[in-house]
Every structure is written in structure tokens, then in C-alpha cells.
N, C-alpha and C. Protein backbone atom coordinates (compact mmCIF):
# COMPACT_ATOMS: atom_id res chain seq x y z
N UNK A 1 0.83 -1.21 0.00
CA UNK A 1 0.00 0.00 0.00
C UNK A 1 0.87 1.26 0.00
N UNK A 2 1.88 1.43 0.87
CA UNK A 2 3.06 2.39 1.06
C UNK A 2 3.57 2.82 -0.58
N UNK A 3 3.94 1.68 -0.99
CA UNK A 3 4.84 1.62 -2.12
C UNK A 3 4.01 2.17 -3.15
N UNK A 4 2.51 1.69 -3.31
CA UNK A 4 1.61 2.19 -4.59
C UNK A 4 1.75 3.71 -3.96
N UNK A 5 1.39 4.27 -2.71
CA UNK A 5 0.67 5.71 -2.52
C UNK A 5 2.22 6.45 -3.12
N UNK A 6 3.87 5.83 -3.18
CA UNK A 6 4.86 6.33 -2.99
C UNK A 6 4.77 6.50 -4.82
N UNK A 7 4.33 5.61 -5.55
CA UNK A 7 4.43 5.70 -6.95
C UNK A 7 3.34 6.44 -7.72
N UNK A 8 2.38 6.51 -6.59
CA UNK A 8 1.39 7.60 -7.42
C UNK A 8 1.96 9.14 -6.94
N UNK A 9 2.55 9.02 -6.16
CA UNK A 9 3.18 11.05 -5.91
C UNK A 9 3.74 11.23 -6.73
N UNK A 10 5.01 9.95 -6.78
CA UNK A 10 6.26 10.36 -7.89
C UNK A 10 5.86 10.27 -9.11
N UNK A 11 4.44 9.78 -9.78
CA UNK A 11 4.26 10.07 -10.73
C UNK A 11 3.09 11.49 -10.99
N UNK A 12 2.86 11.81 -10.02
CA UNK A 12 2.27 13.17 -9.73
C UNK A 12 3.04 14.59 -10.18
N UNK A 13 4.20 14.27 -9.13
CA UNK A 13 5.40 15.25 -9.15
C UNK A 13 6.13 14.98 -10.43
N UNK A 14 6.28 14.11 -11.25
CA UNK A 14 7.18 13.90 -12.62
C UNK A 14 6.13 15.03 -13.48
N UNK A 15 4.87 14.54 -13.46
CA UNK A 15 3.48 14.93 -14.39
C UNK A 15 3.75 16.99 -13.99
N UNK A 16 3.75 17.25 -12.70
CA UNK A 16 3.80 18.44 -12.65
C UNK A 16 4.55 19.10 -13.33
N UNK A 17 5.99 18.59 -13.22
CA UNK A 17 7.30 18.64 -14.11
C UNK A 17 7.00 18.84 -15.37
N UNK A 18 6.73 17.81 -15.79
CA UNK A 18 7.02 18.43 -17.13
C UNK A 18 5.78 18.88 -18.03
N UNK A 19 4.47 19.36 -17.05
CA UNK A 19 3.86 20.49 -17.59
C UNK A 19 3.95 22.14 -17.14
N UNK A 20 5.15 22.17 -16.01
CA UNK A 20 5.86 22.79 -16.25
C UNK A 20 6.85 23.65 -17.17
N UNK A 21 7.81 22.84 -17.72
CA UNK A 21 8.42 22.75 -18.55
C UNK A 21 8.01 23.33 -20.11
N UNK A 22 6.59 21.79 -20.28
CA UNK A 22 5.73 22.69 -21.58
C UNK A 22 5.57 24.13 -21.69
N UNK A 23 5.14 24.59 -20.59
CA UNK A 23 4.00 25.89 -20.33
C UNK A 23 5.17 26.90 -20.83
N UNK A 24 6.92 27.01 -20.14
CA UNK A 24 7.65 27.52 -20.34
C UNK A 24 8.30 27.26 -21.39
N UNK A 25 8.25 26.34 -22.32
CA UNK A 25 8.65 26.22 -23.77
C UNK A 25 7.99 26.70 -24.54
N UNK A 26 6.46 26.98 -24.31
CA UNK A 26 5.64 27.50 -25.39
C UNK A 26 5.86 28.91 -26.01
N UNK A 27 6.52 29.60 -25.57
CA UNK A 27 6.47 30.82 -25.90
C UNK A 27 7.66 30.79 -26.81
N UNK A 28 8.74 30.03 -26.69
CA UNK A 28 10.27 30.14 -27.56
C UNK A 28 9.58 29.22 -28.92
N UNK A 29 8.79 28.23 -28.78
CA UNK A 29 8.13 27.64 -29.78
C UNK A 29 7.38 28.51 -30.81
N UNK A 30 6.41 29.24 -29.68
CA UNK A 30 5.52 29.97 -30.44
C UNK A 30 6.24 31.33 -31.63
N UNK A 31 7.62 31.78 -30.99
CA UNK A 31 8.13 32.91 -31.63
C UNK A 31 8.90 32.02 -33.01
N UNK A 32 9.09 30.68 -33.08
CA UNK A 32 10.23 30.23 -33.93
C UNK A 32 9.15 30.46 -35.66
N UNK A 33 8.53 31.40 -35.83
CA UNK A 33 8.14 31.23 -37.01
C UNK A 33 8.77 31.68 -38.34
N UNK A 34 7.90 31.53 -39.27
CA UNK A 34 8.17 31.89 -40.32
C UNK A 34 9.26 32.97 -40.32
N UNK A 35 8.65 33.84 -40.59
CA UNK A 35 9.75 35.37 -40.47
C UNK A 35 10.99 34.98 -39.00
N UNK A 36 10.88 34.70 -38.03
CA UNK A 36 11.79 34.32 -37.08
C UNK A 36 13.14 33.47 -38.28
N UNK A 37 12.66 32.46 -38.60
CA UNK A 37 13.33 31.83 -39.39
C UNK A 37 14.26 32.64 -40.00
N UNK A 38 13.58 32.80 -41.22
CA UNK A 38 14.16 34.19 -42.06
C UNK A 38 15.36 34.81 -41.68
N UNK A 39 15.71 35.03 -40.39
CA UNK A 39 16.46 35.65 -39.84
C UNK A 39 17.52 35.29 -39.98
N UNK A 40 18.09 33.95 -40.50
CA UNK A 40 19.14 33.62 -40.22
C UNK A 40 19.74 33.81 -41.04
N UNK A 41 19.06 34.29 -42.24
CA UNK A 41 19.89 34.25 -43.80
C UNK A 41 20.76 35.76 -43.58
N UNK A 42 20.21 36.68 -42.61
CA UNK A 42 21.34 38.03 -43.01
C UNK A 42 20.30 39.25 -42.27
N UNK A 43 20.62 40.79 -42.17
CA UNK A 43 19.67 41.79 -41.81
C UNK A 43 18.62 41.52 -42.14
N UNK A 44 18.28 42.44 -41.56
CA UNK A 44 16.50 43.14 -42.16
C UNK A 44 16.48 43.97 -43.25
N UNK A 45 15.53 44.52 -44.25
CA UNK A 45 16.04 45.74 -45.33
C UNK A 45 16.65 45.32 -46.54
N UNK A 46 17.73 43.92 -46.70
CA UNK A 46 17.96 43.43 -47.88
C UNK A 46 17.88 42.24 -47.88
N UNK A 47 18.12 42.10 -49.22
CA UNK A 47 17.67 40.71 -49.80
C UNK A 47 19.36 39.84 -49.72
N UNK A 48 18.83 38.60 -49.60
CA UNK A 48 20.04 37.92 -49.19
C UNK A 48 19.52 36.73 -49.73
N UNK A 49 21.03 36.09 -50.93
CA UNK A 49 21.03 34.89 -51.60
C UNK A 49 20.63 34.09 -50.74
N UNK A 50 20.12 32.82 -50.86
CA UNK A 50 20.26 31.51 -50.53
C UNK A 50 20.59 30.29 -50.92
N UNK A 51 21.50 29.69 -50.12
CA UNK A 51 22.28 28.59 -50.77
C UNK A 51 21.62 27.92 -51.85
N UNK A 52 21.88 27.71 -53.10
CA UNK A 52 21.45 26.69 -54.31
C UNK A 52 20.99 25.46 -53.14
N UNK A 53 19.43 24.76 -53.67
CA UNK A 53 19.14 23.61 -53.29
C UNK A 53 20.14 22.46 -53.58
N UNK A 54 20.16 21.51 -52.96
CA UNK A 54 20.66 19.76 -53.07
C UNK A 54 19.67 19.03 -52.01
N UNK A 55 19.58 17.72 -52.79
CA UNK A 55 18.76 17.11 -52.17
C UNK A 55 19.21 17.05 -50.52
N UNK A 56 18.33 17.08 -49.69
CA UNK A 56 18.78 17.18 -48.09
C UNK A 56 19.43 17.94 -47.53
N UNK A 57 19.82 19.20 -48.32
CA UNK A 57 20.36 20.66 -47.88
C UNK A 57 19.34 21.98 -47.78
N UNK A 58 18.45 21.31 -48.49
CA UNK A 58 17.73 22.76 -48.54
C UNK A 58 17.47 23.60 -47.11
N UNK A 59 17.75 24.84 -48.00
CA UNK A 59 17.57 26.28 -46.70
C UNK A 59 16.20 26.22 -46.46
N UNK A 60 15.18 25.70 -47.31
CA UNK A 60 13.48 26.14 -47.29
C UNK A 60 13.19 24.99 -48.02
N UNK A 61 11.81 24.31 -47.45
CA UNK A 61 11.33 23.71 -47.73
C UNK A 61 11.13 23.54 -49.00
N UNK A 62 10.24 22.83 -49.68
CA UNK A 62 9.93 22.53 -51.12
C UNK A 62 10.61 23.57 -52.72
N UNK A 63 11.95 24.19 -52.33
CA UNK A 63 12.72 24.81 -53.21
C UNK A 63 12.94 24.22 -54.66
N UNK A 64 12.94 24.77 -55.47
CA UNK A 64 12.83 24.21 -56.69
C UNK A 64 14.58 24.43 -56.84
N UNK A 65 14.90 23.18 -57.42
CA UNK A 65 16.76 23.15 -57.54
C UNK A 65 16.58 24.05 -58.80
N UNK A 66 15.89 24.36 -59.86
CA UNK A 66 16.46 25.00 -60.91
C UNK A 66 16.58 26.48 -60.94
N UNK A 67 15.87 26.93 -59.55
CA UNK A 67 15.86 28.32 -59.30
C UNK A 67 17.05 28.68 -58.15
N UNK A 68 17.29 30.23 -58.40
CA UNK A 68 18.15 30.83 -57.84
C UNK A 68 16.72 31.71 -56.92
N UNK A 69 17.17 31.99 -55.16
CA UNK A 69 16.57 32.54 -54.69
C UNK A 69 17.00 33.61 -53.53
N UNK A 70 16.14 34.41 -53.36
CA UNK A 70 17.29 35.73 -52.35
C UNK A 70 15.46 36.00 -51.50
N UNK A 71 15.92 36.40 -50.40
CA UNK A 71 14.97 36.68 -49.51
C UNK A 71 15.42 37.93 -48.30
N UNK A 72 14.15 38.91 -48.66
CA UNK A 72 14.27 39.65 -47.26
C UNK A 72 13.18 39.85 -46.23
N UNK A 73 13.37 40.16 -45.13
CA UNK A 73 12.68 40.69 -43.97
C UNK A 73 12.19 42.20 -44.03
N UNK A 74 10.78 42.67 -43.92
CA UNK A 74 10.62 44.23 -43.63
C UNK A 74 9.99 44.58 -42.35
N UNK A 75 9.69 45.14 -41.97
CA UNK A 75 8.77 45.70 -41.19
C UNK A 75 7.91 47.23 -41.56
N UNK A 76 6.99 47.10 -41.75
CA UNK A 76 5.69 48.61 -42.03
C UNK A 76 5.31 49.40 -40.77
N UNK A 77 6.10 48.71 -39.95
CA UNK A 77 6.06 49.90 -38.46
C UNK A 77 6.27 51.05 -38.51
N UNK A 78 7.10 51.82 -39.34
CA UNK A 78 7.43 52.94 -39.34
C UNK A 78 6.90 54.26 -40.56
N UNK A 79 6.81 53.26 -41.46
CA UNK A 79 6.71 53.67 -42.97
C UNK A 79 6.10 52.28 -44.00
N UNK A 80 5.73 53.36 -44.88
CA UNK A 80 5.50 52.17 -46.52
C UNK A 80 6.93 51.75 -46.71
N UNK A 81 7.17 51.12 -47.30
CA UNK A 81 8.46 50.74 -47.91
C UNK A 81 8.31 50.31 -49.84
N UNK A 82 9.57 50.52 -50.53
CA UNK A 82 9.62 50.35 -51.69
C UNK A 82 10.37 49.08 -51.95
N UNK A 83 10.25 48.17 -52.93
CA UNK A 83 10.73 47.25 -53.20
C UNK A 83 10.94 46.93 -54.59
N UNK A 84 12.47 47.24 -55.72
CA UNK A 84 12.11 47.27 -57.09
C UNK A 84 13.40 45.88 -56.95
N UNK A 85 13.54 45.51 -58.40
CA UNK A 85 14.35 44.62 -58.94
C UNK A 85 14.26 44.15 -60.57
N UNK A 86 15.73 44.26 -60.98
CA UNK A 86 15.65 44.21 -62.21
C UNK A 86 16.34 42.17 -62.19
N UNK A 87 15.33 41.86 -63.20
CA UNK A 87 15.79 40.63 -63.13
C UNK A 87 15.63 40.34 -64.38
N UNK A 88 16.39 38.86 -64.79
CA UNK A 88 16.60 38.22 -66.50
C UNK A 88 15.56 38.02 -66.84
N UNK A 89 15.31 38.30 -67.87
CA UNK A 89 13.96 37.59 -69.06
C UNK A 89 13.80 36.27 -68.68
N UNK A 90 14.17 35.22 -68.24
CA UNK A 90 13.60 34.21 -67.84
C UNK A 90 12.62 34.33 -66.60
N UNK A 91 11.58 32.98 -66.41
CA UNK A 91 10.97 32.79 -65.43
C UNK A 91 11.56 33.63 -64.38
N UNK A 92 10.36 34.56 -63.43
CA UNK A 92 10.77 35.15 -62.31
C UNK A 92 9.84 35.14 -61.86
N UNK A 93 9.53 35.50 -60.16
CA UNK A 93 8.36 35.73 -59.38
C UNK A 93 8.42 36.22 -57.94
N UNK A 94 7.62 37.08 -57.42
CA UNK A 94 7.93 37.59 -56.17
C UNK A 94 6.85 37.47 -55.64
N UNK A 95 7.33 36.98 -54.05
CA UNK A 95 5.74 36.22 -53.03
C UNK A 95 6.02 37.31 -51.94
N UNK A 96 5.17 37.73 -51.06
CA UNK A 96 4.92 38.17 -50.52
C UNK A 96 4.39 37.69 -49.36
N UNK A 97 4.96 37.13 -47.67
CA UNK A 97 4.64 36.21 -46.95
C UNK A 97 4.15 37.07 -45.60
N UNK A 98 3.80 36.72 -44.67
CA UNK A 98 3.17 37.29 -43.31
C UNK A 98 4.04 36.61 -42.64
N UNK A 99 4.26 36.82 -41.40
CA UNK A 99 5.25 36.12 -40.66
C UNK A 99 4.92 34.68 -40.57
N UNK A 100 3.64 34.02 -40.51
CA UNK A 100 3.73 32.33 -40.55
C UNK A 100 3.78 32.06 -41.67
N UNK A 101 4.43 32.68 -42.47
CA UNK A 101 4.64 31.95 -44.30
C UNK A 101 3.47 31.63 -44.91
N UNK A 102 2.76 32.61 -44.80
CA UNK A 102 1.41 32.28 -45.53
C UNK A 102 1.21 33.38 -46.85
N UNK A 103 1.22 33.16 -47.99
CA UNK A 103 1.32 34.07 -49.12
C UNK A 103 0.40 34.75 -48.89
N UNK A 104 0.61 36.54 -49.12
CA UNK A 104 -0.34 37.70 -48.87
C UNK A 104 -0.11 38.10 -50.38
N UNK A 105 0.74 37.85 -50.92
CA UNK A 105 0.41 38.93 -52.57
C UNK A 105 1.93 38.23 -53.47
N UNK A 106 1.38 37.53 -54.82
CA UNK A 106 2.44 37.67 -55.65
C UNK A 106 2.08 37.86 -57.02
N UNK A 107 3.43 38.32 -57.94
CA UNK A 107 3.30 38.42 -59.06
C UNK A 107 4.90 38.01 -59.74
N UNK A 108 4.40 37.70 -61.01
CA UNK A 108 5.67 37.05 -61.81
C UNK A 108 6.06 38.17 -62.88
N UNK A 109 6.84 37.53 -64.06
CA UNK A 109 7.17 38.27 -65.13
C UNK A 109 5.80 38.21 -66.25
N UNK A 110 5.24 37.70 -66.29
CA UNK A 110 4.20 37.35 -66.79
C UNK A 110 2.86 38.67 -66.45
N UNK A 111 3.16 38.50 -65.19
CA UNK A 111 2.04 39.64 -64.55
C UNK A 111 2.44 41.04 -64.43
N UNK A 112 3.80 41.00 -64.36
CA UNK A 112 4.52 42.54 -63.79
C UNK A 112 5.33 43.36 -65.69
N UNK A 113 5.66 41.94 -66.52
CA UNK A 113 6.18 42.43 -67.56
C UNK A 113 7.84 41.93 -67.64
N UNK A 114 8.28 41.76 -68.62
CA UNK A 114 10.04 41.62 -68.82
C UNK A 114 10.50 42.67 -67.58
N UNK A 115 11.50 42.29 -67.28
CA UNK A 115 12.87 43.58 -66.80
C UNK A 115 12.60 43.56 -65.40
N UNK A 116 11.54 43.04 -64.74
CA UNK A 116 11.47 43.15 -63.15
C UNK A 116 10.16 44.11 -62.92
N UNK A 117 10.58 44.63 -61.63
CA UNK A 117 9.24 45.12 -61.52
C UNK A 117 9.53 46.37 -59.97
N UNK A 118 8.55 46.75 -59.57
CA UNK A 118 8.41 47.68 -58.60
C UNK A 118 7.76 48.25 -57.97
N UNK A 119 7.54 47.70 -56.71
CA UNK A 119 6.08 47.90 -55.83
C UNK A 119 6.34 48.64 -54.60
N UNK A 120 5.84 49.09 -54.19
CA UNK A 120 5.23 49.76 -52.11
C UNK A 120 4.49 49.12 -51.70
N UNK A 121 5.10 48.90 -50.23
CA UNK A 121 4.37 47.77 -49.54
C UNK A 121 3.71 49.18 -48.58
N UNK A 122 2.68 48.92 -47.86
CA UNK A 122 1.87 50.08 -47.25
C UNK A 122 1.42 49.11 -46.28
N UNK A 123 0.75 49.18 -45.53
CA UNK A 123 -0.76 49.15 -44.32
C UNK A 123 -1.79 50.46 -44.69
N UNK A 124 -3.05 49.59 -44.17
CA UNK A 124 -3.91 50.24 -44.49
C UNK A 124 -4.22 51.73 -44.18
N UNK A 125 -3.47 52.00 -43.04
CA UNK A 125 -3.25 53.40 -43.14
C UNK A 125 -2.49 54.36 -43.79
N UNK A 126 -1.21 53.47 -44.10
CA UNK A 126 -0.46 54.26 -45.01
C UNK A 126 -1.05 54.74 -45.81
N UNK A 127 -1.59 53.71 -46.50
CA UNK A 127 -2.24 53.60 -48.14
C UNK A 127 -3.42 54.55 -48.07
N UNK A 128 -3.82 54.83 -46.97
CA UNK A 128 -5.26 56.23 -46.55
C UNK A 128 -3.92 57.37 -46.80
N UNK A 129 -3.46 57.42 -46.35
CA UNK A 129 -2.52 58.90 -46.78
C UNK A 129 -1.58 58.78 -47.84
N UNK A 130 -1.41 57.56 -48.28
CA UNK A 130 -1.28 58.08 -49.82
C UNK A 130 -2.42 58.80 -50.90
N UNK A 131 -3.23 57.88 -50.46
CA UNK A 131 -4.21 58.14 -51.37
C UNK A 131 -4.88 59.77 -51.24
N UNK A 132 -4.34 60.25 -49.77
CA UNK A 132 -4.59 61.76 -49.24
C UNK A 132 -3.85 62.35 -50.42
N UNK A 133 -2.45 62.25 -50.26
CA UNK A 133 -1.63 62.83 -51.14
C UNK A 133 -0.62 62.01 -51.79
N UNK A 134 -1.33 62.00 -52.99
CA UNK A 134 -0.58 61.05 -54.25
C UNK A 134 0.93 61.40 -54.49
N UNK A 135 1.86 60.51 -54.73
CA UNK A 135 3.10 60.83 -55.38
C UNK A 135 2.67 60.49 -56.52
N UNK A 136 3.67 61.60 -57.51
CA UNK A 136 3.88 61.17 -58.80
C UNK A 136 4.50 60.20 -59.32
N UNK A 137 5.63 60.33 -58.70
CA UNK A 137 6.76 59.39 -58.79
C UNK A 137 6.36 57.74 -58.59
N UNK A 138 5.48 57.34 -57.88
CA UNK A 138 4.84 56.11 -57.54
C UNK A 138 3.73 55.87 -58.93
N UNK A 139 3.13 56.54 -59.98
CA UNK A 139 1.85 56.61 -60.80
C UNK A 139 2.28 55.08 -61.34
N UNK A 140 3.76 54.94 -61.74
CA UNK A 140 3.81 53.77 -62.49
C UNK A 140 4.18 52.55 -61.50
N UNK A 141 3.84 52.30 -60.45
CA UNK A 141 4.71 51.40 -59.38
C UNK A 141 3.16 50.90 -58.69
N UNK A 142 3.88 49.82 -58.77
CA UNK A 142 2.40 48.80 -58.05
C UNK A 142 2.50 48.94 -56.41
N UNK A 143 1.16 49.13 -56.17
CA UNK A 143 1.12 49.89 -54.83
C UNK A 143 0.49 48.88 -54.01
N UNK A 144 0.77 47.86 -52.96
CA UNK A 144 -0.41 46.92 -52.38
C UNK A 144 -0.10 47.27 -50.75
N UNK A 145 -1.38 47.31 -51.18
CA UNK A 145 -2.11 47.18 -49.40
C UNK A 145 -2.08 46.18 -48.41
N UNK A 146 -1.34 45.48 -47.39
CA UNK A 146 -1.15 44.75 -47.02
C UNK A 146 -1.77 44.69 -45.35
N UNK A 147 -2.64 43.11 -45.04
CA UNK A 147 -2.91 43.41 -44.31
C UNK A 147 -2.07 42.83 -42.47
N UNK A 148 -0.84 42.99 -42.96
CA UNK A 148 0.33 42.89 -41.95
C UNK A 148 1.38 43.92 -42.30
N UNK A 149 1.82 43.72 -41.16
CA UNK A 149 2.83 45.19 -40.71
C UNK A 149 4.60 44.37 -40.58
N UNK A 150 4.51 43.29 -40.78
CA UNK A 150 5.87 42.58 -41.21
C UNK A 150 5.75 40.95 -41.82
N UNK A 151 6.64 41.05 -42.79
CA UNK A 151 6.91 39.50 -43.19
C UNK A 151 7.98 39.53 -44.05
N UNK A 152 8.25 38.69 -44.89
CA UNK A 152 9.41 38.59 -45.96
C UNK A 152 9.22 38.66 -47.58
N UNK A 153 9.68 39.00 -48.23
CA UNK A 153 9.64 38.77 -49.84
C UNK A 153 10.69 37.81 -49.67
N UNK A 154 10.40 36.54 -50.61
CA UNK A 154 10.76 35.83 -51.49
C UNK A 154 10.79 35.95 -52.92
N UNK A 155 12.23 35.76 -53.85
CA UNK A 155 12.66 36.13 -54.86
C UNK A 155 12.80 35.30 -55.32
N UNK A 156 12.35 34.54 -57.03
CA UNK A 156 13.17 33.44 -57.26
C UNK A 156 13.35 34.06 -58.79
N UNK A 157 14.16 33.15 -59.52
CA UNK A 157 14.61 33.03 -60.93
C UNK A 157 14.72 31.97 -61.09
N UNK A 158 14.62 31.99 -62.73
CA UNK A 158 14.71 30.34 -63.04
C UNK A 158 16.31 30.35 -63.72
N UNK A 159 17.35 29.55 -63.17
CA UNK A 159 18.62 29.28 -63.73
C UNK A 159 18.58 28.58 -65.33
N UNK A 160 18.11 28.64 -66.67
CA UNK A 160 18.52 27.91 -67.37
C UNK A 160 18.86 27.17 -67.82
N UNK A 161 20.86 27.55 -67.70
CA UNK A 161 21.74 26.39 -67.53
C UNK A 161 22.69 27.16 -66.51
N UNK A 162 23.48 25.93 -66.19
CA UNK A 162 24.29 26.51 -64.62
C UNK A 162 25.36 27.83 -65.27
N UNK A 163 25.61 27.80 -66.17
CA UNK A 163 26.78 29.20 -66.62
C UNK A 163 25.60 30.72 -66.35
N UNK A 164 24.58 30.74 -66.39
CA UNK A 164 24.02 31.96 -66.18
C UNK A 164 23.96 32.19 -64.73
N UNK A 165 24.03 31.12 -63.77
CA UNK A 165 23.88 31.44 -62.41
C UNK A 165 24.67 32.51 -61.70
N UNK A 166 25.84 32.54 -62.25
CA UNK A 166 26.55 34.29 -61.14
C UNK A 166 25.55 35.29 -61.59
N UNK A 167 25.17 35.54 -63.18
CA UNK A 167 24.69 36.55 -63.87
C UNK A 167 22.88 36.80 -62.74
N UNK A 168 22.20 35.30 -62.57
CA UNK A 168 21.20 35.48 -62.52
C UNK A 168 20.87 35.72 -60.52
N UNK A 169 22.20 35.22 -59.81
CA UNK A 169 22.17 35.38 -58.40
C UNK A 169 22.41 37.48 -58.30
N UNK A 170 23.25 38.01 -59.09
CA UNK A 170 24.32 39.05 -59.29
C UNK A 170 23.04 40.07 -59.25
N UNK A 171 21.69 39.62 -60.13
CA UNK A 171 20.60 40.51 -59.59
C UNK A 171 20.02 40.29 -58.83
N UNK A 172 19.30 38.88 -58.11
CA UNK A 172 18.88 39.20 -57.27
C UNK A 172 19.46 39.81 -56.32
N UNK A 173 20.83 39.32 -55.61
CA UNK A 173 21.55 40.18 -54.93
C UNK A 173 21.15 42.07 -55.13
N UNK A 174 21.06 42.12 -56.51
CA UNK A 174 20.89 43.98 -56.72
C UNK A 174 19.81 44.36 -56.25
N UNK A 175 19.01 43.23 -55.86
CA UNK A 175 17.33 43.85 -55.47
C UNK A 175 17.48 44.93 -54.46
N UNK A 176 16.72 45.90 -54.55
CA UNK A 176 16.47 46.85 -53.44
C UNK A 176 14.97 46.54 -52.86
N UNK A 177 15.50 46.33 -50.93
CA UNK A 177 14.25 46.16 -50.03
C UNK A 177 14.16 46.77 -49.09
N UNK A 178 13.07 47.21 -48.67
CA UNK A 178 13.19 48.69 -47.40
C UNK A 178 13.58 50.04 -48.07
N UNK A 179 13.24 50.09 -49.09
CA UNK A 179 13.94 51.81 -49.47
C UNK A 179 12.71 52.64 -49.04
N UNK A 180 12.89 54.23 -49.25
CA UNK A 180 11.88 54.63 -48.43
C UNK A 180 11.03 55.05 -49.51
N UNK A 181 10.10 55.31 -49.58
CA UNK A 181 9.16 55.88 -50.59
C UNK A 181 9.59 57.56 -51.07
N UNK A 182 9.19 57.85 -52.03
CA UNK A 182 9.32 59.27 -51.98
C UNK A 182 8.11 60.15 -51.38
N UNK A 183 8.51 61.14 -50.40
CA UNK A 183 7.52 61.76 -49.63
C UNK A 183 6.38 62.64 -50.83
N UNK A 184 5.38 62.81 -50.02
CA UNK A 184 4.20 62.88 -51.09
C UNK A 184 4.01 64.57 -51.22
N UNK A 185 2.81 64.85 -51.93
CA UNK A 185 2.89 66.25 -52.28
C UNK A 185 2.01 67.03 -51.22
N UNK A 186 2.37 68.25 -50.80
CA UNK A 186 1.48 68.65 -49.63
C UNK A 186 0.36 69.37 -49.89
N UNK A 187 -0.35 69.06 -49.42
CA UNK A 187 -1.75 69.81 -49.86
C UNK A 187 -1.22 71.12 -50.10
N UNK A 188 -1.90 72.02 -51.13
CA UNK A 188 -1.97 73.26 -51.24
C UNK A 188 -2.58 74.02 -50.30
N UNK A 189 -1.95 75.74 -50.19
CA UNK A 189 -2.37 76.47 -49.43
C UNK A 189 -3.90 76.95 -49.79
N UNK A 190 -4.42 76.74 -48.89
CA UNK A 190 -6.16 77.32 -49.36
C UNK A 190 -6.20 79.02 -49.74
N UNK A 191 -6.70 78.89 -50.89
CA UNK A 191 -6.86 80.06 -51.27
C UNK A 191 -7.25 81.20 -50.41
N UNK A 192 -6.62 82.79 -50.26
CA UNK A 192 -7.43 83.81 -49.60
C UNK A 192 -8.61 83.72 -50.25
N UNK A 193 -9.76 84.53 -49.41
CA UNK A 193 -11.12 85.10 -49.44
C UNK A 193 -10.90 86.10 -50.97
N UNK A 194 -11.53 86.01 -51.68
CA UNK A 194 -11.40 87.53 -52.56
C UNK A 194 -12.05 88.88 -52.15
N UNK A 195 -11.19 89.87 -52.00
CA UNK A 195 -11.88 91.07 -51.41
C UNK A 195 -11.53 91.22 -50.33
N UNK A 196 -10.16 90.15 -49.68
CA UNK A 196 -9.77 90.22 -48.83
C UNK A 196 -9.89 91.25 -47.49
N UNK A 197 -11.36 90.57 -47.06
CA UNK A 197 -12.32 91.23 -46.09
C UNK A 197 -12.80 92.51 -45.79
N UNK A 198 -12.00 93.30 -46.94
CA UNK A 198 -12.67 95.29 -46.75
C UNK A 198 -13.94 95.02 -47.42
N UNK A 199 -14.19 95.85 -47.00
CA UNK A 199 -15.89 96.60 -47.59
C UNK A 199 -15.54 97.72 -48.55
């Protein structure tokens, strides 16, 4: 009787243990996401190669070996941000992720045109004061509204044959991420009264 009451504590006290333990792991678990990830490839603000796939090396899951890929981190905490890149006439495409890697917006060469492309990432407020006061400079630049305030672009290209690969890593590397927008136009001064108030 001693011995059972002695093996039901110690398995009481083990059980407390290590829901203990859980409760205090959950939170280092919960932060290891998507964008967390991300982190390891380089800063925030640029885009950073990633190792060519091989079978059982890959940096990211389901990577296609024939593509070359570069990835960055932003954050919309502060500002819109701009994001352009000139890339090869071959296959290209840019995803747009939320921090659990869930696609919020992409487009290819197909959708954006030859030569690359060039967008502003906003929040919905930004995008209310753009739309207050328009830049010019933005008329030709794809403008999306996003409904998160950080995640990553993913970059890929399609390699060809392996001799174009410095040429086709050499731009993504050139991508620009985090640049700042150009500040917008300020409302005009409201016109004086005419007759400027004499009688």
C-alpha cells in the first residue's frame, strides 16, 4: 500500500514537471516562425542569396533546384516601404509572406512584364494617406495594401543552364528592399477670401 501511494506522488510530481516545462517552452516555440526563421539568412532591409538547393540541404522547404533565390525581412512599423528589382527575361516571381509563411500577394514576369518590376508595400493606413496625397513618382509602381505590418519577400529566378547562375544570383543580390518611398505632395495652401475682407 506504502509503495503504490509512494508511486502515485512520484508520478504526480514527474506529471507536474514536465507540464511545467511545456507551459515555459511555449512561448520560444511559439516565436520560432516563419519570419523568425528568415532571420538567419542576413539583416533586415535586404535581400540575401540563398544557398542553391541539393537534395537534403535545402535552406526552405519545397525549393525548386532550378531556381536561384534571395529573400528579405521588412517591417511597415514605421513607414510604406519600396521594393524594385531588375531581373533576367527568364521565369521570375515575387511572393509576398506574413510572418507564418502564408502568401499575402504575388506576381511574376508574366504579370509585372520583362525587366522586373516595382512595388510599395503600405498598411492600411499608409495607403489612406497616400491616397490623401498622391506621389507622382509612384503613378507607375504597383502599390499593395497589405494586411500585416511585417513579413518577408521571397525572390526566385529560373537558372537555365548553370553558366548563367553568377549573372542570374548578381541581380537578385541587386534587389532593393526597405527603401523609403518618396515623400508625397502637400496639400496646397487654401486660397485667400477675394476682397480680402474690406468693404
Amino acid at each position: 500500500m506504502m509503495r503504490t501511494l509512494v508511486y502515485a506522488l512520484g508520478g504526480l510530481l514527474l506529471g507536474g514537471i514536465i507540464h511545467v516545462v511545456v507551459v515555459l517552452l511555449v512561448p520560444d516555440f511559439a516565436n520560432r516562425d516563419a519570419w523568425t526563421s528568415m532571420g538567419r539568412f542576413g539583416t533586415d532591409g535586404d535581400f540575401h542569396l540563398l544557398p542553391m538547393s541539393e537534395p537534403g540541404t535545402e535552406p526552405l522547404p519545397y525549393l525548386d533546384p532550378d531556381m536561384a533565390f534571395a529573400v528579405c525581412r521588412f517591417s511597415l512599423a514605421e513607414r510604406p516601404i519600396r521594393i524594385h528589382a531588375a531581373l533576367p527575361a527568364e521565369f521570375w516571381s515575387a511572393a509576398i509572406y506574413d510572418r507564418r509563411g502564408r502568401s499575402v500577394y504575388s506576381l511574376n514576369d508574366r504579370s509585372a512584364g520583362e525587366g522586373g518590376f516595382d512595388m510599395v508595400l503600405a498598411t492600411s493606413v499608409q495607403m489612406a494617406r497616400m491616397r490623401e496625397n498622391p506621389v507622382d513618382a509612384l503613378e507607375t509602381t504597383i502599390v499593395i495594401e497589405l494586411p500585416v505590418d511585417r513579413g518577408f519577400v521571397l525572390l526566385r529566378s529560373f537558372v537555365a543552364d548553370p553558366t548563367l547562375l553568377p549573372e542570374t544570383e548578381a541581380a537578385l543580390a541587386a534587389a532593393r528592399c526597405s527603401d523609403p518611398v518618396p515623400a508625397t505632395r502637400t496639400s496646397a495652401a487654401a486660397p485667400t477670401a477675394a476682397g480680402g475682407g474690406g468693404n
